[in-house]
Protein backbone atom coordinates (compact mmCIF):
# COMPACT_ATOMS: atom_id res chain seq x y z
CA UNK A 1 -33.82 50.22 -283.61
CA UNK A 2 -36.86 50.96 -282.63
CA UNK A 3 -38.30 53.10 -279.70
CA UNK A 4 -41.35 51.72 -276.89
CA UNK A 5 -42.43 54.97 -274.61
CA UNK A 6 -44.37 53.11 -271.94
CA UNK A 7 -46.01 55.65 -270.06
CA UNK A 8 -46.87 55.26 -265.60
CA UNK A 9 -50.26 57.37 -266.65
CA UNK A 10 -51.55 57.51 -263.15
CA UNK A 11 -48.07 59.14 -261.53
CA UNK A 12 -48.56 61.75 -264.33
CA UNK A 13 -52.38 62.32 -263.55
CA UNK A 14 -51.07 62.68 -260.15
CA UNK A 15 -48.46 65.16 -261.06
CA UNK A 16 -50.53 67.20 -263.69
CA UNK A 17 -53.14 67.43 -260.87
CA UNK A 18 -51.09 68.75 -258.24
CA UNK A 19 -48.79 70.75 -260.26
CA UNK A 20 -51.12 72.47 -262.14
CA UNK A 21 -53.09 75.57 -261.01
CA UNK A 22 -57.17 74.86 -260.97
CA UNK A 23 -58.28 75.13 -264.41
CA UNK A 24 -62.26 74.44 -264.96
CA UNK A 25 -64.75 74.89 -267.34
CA UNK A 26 -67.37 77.32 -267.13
CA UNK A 27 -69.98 74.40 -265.53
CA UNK A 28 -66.89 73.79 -263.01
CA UNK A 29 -65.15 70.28 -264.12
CA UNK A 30 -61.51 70.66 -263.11
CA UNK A 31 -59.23 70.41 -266.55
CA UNK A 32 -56.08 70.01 -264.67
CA UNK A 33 -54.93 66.80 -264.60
CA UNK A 34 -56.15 65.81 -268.32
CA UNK A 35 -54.08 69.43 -269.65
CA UNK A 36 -51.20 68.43 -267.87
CA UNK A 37 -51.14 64.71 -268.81
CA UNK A 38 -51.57 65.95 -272.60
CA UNK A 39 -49.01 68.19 -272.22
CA UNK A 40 -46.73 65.85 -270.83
CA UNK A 41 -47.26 62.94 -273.09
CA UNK A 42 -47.15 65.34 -276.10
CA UNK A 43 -43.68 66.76 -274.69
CA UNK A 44 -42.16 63.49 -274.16
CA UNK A 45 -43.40 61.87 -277.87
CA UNK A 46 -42.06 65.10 -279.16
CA UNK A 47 -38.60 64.99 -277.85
CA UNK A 48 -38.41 61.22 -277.94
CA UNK A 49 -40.37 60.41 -281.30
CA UNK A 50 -41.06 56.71 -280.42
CA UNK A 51 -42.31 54.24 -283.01
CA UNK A 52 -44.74 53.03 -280.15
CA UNK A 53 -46.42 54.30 -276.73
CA UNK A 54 -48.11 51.88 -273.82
CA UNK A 55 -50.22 54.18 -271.36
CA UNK A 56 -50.51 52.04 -268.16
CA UNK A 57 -53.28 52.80 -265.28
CA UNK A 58 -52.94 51.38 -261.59
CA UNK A 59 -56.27 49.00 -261.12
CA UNK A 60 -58.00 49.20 -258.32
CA UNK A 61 -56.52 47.44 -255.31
CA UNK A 62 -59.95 45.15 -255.15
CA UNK A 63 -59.87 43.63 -258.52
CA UNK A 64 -56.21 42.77 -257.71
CA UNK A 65 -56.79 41.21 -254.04
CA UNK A 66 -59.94 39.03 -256.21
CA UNK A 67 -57.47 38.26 -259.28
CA UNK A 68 -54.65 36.93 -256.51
CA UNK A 69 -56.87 35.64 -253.90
């Protein structure tokens, strides 16, 4: 059988970014959030080894009230 990992990307940017020290580079762009959502994907693909991975993102809640509307 074979294995989907679909991935709530914006719940783990949220989580990498808040459970992560600050980490920057030397001009000062926080690296947080995009190490901790690496490590996180790369942990569960690792352990999991699915044959296929969906990253979803939240839209913004304009384009949905003009989509709906």
């Amino acid at each position: 059988m074979r294995k989907l990992l679909v991935v709530d990307s914006n719940s783990i940017l949220n989580r990498a970014y808040y459970g992560i020290r600050p980490l920057t580079t030397k001009d000062g762009l926080q690296t947080n959030a995009v190490y901790g959502y690496i490590n996180i994907l790369k942990k569960h693909i690792d352990n999991l080894n699915p044959d296929y991975l969906a990253c979803a993102f939240d839209l913004p809640f304009a384009i949905i009230t003009r989509v709906f509307a």
